[in-house]
Protein backbone atom coordinates (compact mmCIF):
# COMPACT_ATOMS: atom_id res chain seq x y z
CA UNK A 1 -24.40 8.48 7.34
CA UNK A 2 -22.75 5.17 7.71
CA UNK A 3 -19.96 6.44 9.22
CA UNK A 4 -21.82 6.92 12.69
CA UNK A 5 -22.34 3.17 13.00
CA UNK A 6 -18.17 2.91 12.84
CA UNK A 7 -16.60 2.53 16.08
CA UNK A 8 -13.05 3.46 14.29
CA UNK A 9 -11.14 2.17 11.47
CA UNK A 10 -9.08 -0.41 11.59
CA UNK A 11 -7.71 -0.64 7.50
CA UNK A 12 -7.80 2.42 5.96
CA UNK A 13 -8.60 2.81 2.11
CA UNK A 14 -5.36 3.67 1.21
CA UNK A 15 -4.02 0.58 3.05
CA UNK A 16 -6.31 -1.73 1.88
CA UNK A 17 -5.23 -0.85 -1.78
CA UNK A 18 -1.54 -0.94 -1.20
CA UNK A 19 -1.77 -4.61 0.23
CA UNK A 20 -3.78 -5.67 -2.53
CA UNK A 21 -1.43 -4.43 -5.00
CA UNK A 22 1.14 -6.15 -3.50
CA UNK A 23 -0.41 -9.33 -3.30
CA UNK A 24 -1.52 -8.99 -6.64
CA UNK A 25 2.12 -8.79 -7.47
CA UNK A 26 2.91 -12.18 -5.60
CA UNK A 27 -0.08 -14.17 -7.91
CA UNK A 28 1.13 -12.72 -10.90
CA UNK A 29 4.64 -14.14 -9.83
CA UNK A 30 3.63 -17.34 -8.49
CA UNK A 31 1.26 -18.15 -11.54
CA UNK A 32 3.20 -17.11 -14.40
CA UNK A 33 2.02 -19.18 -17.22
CA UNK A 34 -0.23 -21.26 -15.13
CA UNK A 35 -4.14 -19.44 -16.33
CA UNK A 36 -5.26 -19.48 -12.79
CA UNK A 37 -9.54 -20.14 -12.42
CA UNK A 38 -10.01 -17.26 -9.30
CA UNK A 39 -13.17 -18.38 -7.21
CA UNK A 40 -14.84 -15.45 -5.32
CA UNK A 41 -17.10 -16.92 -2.66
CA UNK A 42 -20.07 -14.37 -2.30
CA UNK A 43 -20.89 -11.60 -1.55
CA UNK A 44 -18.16 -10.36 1.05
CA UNK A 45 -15.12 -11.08 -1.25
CA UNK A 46 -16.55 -9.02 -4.36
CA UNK A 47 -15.00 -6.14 -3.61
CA UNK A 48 -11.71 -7.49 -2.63
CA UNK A 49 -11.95 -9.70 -5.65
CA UNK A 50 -11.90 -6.90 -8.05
CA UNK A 51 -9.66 -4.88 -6.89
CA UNK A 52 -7.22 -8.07 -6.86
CA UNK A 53 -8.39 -9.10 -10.95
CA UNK A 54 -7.26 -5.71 -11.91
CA UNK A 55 -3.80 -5.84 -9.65
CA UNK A 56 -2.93 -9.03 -11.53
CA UNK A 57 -1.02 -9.39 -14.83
CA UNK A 58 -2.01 -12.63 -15.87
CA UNK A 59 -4.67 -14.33 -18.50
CA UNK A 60 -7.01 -15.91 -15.58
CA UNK A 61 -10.93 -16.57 -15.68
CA UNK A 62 -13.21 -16.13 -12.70
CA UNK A 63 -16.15 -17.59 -10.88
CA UNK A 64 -18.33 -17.20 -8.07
CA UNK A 65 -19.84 -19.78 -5.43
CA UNK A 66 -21.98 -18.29 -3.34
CA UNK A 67 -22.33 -20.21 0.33
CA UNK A 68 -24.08 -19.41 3.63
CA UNK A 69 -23.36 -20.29 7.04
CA UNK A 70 -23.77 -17.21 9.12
CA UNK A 71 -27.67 -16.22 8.08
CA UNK A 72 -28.16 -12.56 9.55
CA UNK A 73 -26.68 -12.85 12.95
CA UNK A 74 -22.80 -12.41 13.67
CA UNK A 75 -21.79 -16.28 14.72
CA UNK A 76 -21.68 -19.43 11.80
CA UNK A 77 -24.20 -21.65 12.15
CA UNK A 78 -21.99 -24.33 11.62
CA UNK A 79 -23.75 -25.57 8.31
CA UNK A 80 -22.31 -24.90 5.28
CA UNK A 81 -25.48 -24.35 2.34
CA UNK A 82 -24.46 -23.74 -1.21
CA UNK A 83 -26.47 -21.66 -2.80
CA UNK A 84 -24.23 -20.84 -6.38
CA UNK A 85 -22.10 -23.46 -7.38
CA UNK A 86 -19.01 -23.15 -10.13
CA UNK A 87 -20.17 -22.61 -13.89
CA UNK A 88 -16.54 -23.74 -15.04
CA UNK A 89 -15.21 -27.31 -14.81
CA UNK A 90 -12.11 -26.82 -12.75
CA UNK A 91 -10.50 -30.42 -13.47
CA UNK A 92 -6.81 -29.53 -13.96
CA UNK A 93 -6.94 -25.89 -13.30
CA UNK A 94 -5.26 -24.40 -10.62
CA UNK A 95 -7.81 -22.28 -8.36
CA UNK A 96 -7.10 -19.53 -6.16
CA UNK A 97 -9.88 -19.22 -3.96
CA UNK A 98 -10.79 -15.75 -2.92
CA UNK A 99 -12.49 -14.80 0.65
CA UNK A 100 -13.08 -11.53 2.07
CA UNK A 101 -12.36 -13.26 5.84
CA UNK A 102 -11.04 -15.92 7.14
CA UNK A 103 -12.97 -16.53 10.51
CA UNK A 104 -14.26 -19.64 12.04
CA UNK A 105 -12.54 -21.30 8.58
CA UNK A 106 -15.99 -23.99 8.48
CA UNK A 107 -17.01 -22.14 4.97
CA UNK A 108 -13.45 -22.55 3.52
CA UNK A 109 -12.48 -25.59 4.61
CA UNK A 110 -15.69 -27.22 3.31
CA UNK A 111 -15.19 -25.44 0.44
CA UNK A 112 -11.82 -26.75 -0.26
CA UNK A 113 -12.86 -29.71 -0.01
CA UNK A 114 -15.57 -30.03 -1.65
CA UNK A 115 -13.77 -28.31 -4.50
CA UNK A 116 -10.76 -30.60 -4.18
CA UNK A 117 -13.23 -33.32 -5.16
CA UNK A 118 -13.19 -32.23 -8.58
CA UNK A 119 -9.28 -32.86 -9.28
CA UNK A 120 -8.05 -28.88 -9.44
CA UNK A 121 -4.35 -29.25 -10.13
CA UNK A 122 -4.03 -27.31 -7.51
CA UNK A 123 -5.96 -24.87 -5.06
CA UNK A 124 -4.86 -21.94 -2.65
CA UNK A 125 -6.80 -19.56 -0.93
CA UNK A 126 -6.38 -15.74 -0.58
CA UNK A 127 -8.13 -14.23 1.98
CA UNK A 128 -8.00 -9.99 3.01
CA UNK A 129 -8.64 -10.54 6.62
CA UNK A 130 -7.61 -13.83 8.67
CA UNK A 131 -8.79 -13.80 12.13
CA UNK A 132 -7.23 -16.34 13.74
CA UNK A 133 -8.62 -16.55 16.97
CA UNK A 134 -11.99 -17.80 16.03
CA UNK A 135 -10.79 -20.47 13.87
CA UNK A 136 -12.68 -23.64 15.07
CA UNK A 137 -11.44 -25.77 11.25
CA UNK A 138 -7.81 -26.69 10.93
CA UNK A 139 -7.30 -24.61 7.63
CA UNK A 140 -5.23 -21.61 6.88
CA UNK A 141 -4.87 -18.86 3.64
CA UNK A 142 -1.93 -19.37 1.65
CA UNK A 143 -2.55 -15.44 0.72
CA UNK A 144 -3.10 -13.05 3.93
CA UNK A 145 -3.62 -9.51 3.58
CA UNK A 146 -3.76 -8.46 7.16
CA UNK A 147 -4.44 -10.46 10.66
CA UNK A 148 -7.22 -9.04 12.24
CA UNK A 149 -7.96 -9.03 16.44
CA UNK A 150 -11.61 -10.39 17.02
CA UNK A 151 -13.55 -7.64 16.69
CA UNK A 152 -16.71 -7.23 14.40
CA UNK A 153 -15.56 -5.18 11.50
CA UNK A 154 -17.98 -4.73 8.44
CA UNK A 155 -16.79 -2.57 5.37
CA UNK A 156 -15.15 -3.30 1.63
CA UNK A 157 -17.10 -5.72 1.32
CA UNK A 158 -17.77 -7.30 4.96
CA UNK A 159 -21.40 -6.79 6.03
CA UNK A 160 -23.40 -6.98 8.63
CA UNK A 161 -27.08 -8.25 7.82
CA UNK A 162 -26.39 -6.76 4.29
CA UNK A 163 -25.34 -3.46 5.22
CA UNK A 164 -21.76 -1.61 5.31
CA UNK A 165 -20.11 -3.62 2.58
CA UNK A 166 -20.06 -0.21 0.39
CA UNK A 167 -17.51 0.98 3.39
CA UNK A 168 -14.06 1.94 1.13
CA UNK A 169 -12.36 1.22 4.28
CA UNK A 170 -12.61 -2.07 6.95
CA UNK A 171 -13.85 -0.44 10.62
CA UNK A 172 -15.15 -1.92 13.44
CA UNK A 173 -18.92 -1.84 13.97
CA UNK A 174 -20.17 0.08 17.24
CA UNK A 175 -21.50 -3.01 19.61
CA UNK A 176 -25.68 -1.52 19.71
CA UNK A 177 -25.71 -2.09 16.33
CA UNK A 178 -25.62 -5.66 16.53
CA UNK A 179 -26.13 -6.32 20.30
């Protein structure tokens, strides 16, 4: 039924679990013996998020912020709103911040900031998608799992207005959907 509303598919199922196990592989390397605090920012990176947990060998906890700055149409606003902030204390912890895309970067970049405030020992990000060419923040993903063109995809996770994040596979949404 969904499936009608996909223009075509641009990351597979089968792809998007064979770059997540690799860059599962990479954390567990990077952060061996560090207990990393992995912060999912909501909803779009729950998916993503836990298929990564389980593609990780490492004693980690995890949290959830969730933020708005899109609303229900397809552009940020601009204004960054939290609407869940951290449960843990992450003074000293080293955070991996987890994003399903990396777009205009104005959520992320305030975020890492803002969580920066509270003295992490250190923080990356690890985003699925990074789509460069709508970047309007100076900030970049120290973990990419694929460059994306600008197109408006929705799936594992991405939505539009709610919908299509049950998608197992990233495609791009027919234009009269959202025009």
């Amino acid at each position: 039924m969904l499936e009608k509303d996909i223009d075509r598919v641009f990351f597979s199922a089968e792809e998007l679990q064979d770059r997540v196990r690799e860059l599962g592989a990479r954390i567990t390397k990077d952060y061996e013996g560090k207990d990393p605090l992995f912060v999912g920012v909501l909803k779009g990176s729950f998916v993503f998020m836990a298929d990564l947990m389980r593609a990780v060998d490492l004693y980690c906890d995890i949290d959830f912020m969730a933020v708005s700055s899109y609303g229900s149409g397809t552009t940020t606003t601009g204004a960054v709103k939290i609407n869940k902030d951290l449960t843990y204390n992450v003074e000293g912890r080293h955070i991996i911040l987890i994003e399903d895309i990396l777009d205009s970067g104005v959520t992320l970049s305030y975020l890492k900031k803002y969580i920066e405030a509270r003295k992490p020992a250190s923080i990356r990000i690890c985003t699925l998608l990074d789509k460069p060419a709508r970047r309007k923040a100076d900030i970049s993903a120290d973990y990419v799992g694929f460059e994306c063109p600008d197109a408006f995809i929705v799936g594992y996770g991405l939505d539009y207005a709610e919908r299509y994040r049950n998608l197992p596979y990233i495609g791009v949404l027919k234009s009269e959907i959202y025009a």
